[in-house]
N, C-alpha and C. Protein backbone atom coordinates (compact mmCIF):
# COMPACT_ATOMS: atom_id res chain seq x y z
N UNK A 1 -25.68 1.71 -14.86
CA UNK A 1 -24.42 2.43 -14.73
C UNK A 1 -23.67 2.35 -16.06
N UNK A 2 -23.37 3.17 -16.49
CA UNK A 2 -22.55 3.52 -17.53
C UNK A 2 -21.11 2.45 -17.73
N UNK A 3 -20.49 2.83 -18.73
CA UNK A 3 -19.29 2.35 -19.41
C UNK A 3 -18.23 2.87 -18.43
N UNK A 4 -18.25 4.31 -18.35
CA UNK A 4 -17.14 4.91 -18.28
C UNK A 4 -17.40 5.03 -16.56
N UNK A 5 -18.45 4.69 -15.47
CA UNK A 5 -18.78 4.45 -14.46
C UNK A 5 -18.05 3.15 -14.10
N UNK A 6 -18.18 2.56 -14.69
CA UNK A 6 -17.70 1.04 -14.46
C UNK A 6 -15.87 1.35 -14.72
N UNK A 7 -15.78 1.81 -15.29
CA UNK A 7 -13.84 1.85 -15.56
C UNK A 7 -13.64 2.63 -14.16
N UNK A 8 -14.09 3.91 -13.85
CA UNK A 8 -13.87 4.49 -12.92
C UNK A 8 -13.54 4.18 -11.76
N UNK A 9 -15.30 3.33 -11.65
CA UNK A 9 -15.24 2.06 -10.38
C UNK A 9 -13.76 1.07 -10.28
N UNK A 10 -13.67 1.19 -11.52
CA UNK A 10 -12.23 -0.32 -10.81
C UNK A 10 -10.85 0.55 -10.75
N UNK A 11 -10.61 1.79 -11.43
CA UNK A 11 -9.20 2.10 -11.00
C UNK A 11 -9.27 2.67 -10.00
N UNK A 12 -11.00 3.24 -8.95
CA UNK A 12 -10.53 3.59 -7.41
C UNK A 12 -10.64 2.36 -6.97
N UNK A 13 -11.34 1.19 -7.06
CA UNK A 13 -10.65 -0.10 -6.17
C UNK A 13 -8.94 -0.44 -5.99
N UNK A 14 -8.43 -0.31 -7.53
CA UNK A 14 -6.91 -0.16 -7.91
C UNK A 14 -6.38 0.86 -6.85
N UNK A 15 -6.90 1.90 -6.70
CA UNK A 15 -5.81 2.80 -6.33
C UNK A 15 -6.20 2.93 -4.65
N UNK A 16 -7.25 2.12 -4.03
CA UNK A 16 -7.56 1.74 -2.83
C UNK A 16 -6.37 1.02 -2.02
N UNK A 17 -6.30 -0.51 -3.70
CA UNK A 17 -5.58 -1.50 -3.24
C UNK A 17 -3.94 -0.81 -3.31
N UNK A 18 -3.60 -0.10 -4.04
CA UNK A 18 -2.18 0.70 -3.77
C UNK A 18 -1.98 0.92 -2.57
N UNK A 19 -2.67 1.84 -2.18
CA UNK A 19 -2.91 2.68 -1.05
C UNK A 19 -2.50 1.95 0.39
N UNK A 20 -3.31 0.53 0.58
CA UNK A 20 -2.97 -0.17 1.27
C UNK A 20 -2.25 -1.26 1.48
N UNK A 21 -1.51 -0.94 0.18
CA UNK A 21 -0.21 -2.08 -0.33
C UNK A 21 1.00 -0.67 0.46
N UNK A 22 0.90 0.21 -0.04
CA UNK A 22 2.00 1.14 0.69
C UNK A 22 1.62 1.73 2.20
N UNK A 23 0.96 1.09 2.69
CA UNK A 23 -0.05 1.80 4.44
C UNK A 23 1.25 0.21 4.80
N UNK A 24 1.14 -0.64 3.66
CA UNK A 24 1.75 -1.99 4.64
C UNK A 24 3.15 -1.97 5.01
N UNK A 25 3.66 -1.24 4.53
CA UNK A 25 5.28 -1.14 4.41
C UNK A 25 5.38 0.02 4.93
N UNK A 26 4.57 1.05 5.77
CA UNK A 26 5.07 2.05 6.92
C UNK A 26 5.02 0.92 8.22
N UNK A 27 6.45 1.21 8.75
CA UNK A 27 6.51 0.76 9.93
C UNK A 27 5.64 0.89 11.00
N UNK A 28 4.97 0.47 11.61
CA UNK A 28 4.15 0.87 13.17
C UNK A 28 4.84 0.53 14.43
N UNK A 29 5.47 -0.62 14.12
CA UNK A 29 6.48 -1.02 15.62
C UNK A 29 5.52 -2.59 16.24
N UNK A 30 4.76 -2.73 15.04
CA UNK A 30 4.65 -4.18 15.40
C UNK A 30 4.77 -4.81 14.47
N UNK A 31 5.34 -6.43 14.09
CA UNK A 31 5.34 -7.06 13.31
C UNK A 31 4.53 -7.64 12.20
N UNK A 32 5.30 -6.95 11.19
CA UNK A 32 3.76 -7.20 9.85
C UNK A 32 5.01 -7.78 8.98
N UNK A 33 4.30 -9.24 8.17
CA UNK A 33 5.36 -9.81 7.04
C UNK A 33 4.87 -9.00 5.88
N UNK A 34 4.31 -8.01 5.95
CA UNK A 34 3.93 -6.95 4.53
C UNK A 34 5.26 -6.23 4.43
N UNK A 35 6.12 -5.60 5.43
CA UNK A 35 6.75 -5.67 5.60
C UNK A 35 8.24 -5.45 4.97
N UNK A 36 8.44 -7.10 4.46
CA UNK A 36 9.35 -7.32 3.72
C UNK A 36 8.80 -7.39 2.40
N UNK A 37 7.59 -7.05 2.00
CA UNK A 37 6.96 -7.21 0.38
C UNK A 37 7.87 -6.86 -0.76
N UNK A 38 8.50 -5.64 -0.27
CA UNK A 38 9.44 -5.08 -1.49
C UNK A 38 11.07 -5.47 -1.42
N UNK A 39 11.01 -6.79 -0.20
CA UNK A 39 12.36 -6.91 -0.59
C UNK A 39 12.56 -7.72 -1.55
N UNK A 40 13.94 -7.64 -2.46
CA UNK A 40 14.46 -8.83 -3.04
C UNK A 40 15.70 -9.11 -2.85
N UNK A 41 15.90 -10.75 -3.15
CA UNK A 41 17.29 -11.36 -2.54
C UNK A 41 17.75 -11.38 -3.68
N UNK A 42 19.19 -11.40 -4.04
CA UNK A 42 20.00 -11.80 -5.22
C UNK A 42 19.88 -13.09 -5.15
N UNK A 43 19.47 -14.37 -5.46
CA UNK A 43 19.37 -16.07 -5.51
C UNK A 43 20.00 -15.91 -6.89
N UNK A 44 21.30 -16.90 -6.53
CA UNK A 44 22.00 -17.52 -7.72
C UNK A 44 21.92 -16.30 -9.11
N UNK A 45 22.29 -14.86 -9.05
CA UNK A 45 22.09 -13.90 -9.86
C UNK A 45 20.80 -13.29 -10.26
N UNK A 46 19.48 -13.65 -9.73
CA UNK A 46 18.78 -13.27 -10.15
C UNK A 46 17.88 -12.36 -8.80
N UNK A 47 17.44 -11.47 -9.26
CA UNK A 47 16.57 -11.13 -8.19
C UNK A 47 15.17 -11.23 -7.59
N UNK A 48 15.57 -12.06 -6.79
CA UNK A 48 13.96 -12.76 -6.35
C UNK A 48 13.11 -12.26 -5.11
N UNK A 49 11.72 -12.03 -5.21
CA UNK A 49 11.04 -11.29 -4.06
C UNK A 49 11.30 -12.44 -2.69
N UNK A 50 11.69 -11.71 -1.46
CA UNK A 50 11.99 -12.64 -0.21
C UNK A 50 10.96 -13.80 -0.25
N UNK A 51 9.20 -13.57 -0.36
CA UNK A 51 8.63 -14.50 -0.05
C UNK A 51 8.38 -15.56 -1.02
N UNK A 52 8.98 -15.38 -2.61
CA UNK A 52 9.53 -16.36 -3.03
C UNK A 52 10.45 -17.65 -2.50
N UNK A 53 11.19 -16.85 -1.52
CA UNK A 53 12.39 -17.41 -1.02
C UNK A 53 12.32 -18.58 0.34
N UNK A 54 11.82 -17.92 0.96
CA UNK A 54 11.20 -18.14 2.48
C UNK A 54 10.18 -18.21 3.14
N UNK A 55 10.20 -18.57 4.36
CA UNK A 55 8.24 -18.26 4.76
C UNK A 55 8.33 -17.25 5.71
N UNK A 56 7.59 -16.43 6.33
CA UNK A 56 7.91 -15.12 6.85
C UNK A 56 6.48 -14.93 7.87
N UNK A 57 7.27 -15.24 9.46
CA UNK A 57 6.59 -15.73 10.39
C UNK A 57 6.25 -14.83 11.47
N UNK A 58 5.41 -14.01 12.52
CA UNK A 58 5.44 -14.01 13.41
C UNK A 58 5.30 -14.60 14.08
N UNK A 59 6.28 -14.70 15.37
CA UNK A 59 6.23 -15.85 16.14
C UNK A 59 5.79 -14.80 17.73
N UNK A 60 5.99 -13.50 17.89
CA UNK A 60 5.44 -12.66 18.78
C UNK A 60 5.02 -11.34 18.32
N UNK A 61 4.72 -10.47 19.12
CA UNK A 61 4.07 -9.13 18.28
C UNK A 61 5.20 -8.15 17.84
N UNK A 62 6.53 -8.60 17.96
CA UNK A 62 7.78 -7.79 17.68
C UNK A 62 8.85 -8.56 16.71
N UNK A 63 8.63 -9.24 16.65
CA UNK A 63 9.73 -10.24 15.98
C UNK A 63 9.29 -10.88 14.48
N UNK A 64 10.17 -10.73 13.77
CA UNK A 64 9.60 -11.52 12.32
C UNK A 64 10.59 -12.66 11.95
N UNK A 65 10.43 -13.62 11.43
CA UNK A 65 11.23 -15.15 11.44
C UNK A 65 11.19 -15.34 10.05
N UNK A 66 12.60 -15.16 9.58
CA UNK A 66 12.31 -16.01 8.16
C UNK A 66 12.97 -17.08 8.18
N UNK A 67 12.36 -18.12 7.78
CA UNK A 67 13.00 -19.44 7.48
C UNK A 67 13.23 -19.60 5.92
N UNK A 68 13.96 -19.36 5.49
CA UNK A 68 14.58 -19.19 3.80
C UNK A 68 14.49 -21.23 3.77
N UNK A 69 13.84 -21.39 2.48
CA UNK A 69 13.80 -22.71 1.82
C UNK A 69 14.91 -23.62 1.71
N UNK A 70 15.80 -22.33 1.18
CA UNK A 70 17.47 -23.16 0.96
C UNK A 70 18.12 -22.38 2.29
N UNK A 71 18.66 -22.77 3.14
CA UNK A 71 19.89 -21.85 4.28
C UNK A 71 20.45 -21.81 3.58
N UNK A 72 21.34 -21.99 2.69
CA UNK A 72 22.86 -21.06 1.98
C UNK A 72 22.17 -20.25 1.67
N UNK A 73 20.99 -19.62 1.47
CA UNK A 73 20.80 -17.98 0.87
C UNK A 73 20.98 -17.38 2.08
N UNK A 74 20.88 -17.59 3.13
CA UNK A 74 20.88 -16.89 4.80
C UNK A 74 21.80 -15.40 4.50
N UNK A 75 22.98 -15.62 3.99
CA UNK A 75 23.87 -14.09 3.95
C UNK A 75 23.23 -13.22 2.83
N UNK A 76 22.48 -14.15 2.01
CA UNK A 76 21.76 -13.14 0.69
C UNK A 76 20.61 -12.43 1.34
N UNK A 77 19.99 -13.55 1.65
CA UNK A 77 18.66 -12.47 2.58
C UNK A 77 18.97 -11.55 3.56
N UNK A 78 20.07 -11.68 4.27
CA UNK A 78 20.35 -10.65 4.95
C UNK A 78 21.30 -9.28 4.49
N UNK A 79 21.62 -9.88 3.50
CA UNK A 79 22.15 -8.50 2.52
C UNK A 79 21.01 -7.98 2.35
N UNK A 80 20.20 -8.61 1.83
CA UNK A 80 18.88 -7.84 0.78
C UNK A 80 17.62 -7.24 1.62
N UNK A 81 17.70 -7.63 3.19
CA UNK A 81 17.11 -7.17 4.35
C UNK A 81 17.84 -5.37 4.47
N UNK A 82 19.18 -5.80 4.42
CA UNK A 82 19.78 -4.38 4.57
C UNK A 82 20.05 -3.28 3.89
N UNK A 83 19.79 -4.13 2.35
CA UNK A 83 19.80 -3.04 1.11
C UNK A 83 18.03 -2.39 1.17
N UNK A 84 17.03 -3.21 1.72
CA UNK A 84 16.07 -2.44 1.67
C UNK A 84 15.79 -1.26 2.14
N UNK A 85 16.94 -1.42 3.30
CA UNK A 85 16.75 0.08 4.28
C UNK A 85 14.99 0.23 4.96
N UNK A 86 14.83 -0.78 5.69
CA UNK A 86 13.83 -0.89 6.51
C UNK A 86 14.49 -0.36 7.90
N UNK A 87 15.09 -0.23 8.07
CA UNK A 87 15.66 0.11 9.44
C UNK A 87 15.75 -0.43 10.45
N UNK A 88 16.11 -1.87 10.11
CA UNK A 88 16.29 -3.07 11.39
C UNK A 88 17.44 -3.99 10.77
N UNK A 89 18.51 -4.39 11.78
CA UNK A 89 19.09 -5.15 11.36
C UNK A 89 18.82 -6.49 11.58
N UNK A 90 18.80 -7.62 10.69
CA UNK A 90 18.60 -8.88 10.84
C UNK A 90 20.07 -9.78 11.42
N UNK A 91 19.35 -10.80 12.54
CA UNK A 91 20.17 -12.04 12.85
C UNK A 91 19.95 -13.38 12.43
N UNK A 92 21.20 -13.82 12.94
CA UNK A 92 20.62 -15.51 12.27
C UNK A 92 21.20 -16.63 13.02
N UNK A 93 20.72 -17.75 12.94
CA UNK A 93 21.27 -18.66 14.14
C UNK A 93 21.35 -20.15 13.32
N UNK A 94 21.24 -19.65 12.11
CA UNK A 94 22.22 -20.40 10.48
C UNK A 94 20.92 -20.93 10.47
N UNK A 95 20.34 -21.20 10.81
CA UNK A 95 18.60 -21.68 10.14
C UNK A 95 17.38 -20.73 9.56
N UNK A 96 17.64 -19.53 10.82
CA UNK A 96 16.51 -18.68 10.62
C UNK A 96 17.08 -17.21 11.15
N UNK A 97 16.10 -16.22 10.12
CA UNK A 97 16.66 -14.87 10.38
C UNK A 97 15.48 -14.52 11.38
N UNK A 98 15.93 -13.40 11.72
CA UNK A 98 14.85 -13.08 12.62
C UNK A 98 15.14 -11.31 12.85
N UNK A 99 13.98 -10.91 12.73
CA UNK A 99 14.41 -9.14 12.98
C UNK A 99 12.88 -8.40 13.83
N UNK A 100 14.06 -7.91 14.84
CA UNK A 100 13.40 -7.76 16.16
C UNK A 100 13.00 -6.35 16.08
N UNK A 101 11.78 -6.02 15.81
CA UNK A 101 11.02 -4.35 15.80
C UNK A 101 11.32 -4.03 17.15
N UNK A 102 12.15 -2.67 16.49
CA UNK A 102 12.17 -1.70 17.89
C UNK A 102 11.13 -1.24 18.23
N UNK A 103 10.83 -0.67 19.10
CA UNK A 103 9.73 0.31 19.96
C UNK A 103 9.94 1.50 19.29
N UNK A 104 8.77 2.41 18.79
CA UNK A 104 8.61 3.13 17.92
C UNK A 104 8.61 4.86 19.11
N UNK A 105 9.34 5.35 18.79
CA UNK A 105 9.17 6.75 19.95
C UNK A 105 8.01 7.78 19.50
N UNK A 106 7.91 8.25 20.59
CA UNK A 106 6.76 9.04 20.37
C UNK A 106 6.88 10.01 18.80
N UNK A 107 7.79 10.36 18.49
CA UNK A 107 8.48 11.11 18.02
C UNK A 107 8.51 11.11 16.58
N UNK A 108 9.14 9.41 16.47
CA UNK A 108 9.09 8.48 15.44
C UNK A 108 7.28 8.34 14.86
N UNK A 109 6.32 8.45 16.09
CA UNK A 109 4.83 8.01 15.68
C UNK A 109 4.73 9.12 14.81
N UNK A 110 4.73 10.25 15.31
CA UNK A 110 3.96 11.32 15.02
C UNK A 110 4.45 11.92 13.53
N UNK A 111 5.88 11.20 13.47
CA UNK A 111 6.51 11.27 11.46
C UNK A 111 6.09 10.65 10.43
N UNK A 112 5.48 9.09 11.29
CA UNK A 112 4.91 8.35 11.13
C UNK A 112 3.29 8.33 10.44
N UNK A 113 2.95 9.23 11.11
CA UNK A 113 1.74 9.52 10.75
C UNK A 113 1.52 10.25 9.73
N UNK A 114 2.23 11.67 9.72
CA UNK A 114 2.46 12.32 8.54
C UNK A 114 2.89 11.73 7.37
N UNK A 115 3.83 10.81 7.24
CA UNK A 115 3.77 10.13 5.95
C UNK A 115 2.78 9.46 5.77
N UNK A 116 2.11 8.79 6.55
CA UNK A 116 0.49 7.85 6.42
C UNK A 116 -0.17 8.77 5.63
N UNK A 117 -0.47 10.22 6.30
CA UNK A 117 -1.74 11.13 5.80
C UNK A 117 -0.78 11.74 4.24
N UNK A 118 0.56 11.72 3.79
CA UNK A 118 0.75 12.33 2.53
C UNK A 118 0.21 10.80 1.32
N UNK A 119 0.51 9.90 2.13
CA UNK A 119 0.41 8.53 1.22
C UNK A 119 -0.87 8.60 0.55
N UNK A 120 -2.27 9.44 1.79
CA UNK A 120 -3.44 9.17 1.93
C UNK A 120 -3.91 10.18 0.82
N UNK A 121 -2.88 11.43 1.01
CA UNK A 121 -3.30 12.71 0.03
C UNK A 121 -3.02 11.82 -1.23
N UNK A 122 -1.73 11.40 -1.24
CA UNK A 122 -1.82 11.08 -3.10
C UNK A 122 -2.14 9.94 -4.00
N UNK A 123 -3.28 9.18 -2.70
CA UNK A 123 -4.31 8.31 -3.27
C UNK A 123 -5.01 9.06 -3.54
N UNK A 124 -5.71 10.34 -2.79
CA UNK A 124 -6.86 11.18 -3.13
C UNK A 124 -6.29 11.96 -4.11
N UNK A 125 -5.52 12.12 -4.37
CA UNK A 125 -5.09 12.66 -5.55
C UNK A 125 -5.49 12.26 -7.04
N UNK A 126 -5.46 10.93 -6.76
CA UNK A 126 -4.92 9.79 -8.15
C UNK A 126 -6.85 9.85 -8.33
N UNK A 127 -7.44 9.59 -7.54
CA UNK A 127 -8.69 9.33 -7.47
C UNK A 127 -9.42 10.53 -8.22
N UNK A 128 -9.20 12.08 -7.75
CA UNK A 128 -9.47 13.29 -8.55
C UNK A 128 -9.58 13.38 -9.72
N UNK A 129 -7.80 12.64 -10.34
CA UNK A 129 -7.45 12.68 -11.62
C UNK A 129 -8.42 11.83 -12.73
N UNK A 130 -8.98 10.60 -11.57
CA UNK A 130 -9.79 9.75 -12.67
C UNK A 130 -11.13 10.31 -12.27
N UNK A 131 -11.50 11.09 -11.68
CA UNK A 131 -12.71 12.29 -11.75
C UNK A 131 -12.70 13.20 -12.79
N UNK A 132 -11.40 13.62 -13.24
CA UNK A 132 -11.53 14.79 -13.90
C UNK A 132 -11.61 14.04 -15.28
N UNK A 133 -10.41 13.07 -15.62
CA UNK A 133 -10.73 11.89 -17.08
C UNK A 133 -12.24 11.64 -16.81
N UNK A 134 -13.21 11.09 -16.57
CA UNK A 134 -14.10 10.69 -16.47
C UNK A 134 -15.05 11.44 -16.78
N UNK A 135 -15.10 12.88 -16.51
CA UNK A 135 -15.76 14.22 -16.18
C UNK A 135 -15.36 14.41 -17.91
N UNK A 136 -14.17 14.41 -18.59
CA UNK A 136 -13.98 14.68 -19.89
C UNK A 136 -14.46 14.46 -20.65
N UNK A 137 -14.72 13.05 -20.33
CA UNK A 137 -14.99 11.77 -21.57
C UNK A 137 -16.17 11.76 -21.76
N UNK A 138 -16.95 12.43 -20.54
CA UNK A 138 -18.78 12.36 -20.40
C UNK A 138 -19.33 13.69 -21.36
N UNK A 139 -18.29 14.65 -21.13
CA UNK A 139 -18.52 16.20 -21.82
C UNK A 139 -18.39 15.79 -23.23
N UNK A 140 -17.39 15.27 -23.72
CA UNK A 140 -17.13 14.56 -24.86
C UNK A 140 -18.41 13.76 -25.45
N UNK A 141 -18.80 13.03 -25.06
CA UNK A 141 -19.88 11.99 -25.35
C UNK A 141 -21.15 12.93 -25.59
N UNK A 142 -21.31 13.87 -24.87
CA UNK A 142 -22.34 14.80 -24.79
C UNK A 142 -22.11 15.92 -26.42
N UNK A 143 -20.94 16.54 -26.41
CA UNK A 143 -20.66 17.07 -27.60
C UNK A 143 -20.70 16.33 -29.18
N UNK A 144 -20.79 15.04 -28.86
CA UNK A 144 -20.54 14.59 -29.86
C UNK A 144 -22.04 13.66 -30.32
N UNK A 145 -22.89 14.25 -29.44
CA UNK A 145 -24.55 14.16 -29.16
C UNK A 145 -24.71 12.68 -28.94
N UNK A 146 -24.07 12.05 -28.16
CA UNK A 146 -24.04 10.55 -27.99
C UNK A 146 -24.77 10.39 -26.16
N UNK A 147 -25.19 11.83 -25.73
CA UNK A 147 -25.70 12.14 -24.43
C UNK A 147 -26.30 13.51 -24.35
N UNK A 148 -27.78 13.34 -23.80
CA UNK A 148 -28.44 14.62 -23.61
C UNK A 148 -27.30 15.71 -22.49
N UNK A 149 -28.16 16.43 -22.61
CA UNK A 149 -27.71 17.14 -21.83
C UNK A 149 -28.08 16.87 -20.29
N UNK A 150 -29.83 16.52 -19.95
CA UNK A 150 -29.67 16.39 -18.94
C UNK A 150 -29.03 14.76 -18.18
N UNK A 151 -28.92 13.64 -19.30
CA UNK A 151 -27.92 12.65 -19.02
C UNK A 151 -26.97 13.12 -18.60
N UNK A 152 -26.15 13.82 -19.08
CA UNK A 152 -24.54 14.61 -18.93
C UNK A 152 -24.38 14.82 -16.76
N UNK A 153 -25.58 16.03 -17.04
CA UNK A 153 -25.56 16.54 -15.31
C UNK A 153 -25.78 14.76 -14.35
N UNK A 154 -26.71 13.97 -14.88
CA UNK A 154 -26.99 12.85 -14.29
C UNK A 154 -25.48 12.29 -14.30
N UNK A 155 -24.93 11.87 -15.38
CA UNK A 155 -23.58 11.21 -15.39
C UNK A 155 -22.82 11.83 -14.39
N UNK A 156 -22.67 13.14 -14.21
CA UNK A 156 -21.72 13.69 -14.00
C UNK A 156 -21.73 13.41 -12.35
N UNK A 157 -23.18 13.83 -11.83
CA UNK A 157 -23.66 13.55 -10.56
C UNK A 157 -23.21 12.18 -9.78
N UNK A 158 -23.88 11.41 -10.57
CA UNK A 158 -23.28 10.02 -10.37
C UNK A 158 -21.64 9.59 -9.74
N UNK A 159 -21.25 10.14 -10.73
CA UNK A 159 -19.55 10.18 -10.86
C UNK A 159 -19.10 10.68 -9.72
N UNK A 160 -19.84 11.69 -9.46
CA UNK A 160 -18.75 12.58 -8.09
C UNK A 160 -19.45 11.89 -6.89
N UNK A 161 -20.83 11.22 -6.69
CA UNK A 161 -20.56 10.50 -5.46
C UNK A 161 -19.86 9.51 -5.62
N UNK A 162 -19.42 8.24 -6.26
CA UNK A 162 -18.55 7.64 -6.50
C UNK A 162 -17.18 7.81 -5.88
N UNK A 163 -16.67 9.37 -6.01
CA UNK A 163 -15.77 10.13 -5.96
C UNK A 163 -15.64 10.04 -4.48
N UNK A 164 -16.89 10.52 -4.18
CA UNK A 164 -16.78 10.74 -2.35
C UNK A 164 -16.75 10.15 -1.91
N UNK A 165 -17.42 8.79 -2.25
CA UNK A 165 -17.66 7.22 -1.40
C UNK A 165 -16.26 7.07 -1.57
N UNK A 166 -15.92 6.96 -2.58
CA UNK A 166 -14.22 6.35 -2.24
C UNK A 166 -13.11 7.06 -1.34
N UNK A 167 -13.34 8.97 -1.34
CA UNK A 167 -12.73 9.52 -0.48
C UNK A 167 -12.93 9.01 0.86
N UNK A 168 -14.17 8.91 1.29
CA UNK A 168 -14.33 8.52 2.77
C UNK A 168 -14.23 7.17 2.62
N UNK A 169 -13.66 6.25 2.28
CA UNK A 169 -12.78 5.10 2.60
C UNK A 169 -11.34 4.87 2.46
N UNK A 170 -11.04 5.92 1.87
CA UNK A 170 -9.88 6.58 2.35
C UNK A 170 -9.45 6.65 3.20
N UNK A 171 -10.18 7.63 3.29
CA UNK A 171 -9.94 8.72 5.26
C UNK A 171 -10.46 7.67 5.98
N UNK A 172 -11.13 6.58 6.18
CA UNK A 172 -11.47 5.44 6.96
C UNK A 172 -9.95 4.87 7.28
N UNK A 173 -9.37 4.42 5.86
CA UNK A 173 -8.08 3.30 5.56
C UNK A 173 -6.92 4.46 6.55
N UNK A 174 -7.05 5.52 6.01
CA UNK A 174 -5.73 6.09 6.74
C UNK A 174 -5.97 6.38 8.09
N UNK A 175 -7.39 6.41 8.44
CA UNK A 175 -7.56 6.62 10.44
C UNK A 175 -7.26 5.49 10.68
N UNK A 176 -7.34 4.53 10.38
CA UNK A 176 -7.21 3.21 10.74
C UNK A 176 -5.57 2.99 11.28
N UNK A 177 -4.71 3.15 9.76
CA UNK A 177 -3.42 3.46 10.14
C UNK A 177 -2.90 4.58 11.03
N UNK A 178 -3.26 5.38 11.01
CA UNK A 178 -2.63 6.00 12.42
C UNK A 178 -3.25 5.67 13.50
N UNK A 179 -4.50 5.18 13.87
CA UNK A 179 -4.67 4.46 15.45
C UNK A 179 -3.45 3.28 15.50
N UNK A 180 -3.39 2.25 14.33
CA UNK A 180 -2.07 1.47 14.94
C UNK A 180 -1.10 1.91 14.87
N UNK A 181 -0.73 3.28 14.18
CA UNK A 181 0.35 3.48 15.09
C UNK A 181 0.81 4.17 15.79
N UNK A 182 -0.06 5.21 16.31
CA UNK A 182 -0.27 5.56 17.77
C UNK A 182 -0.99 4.54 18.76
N UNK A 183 -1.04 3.65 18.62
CA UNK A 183 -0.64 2.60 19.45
C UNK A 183 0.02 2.26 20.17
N UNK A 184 0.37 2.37 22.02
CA UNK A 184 1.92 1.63 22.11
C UNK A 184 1.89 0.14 22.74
């Protein structure tokens, strides 16, 4: 396998692992500490990611528990719960926050899903783009007689199943996410 096979290979693993870094932070209506990944608390002026802060628990299939390290941050984390605009409000019982997932409406799923499948388009998107760089750089290499010609069609071949294998784990990753959350 080539040079430029091997780069390819790791920015669709990269843009796999995106993919399902942002699949984690669509709501489904059950409790995931992925969750809170993008929150941050203001601690003592600085802005720190929550699970820096705290440990971040399910304790049932609806409920998420943070137990913050220090309790005086308790009103920070719950500011910074609400500046995320996750769409749940957090409580606290001065030890531990806790934020109780609503029940997701039918309604809510099915919006739900559609943002899943645009998330899904503009991984397959990103993936194209390093098809088409890749596809350049091989034409290039070829012009510049550093590759036959029939290497070139071989490279090129190569490349686009690559392309597809990663599409259909895609479309795997995003069926996946909409069965949980058409889920009830």
């Amino acid at each position: 396998m080539s040079e430029i096979q091997d780069k390819l290979k790791a920015k669709m693993e990269k843009t796999k692992a995106v993919l399902k870094e942002e699949l984690n932070t669509v709501r489904a209506g059950r409790a995931n500490p992925a969750l809170l990944d993008k929150v941050m608390v203001e601690y003592y002026g600085v802005p720190t990611p929550l699970k820096n802060l705290a440990n971040v628990s399910t304790p049932d299939p609806r409920t998420l528990a943070i137990t913050p390290f220090d309790p005086k941050c308790i009103p920070d984390v719950e500011k910074a719960i609400g500046a995320a605009n996750i769409g749940i409000n957090p409580s606290n019982d001065g030890k531990i926050v806790r934020l109780v997932i609503p029940q997701v409406t039918e309604e809510r799923r099915k919006e739900l899903t559609k943002l899943v499948k645009k998330i899904g388009e503009d991984a397959k998107v990103a993936i194209r783009n390093e098809r088409r760089d890749a596809n350049e750089h091989l034409k290039k290499q070829e012009k510049n007689g550093e590759l036959t010609e029939d290497d070139l069609k071989k490279e090129l071949d190569a490349v686009q199943k690559q392309i597809d294998n990663c599409i259909k784990e895609i479309d795997v990753i995003i069926e996946q996410k909409d069965k949980e959350i058409m889920e009830v």
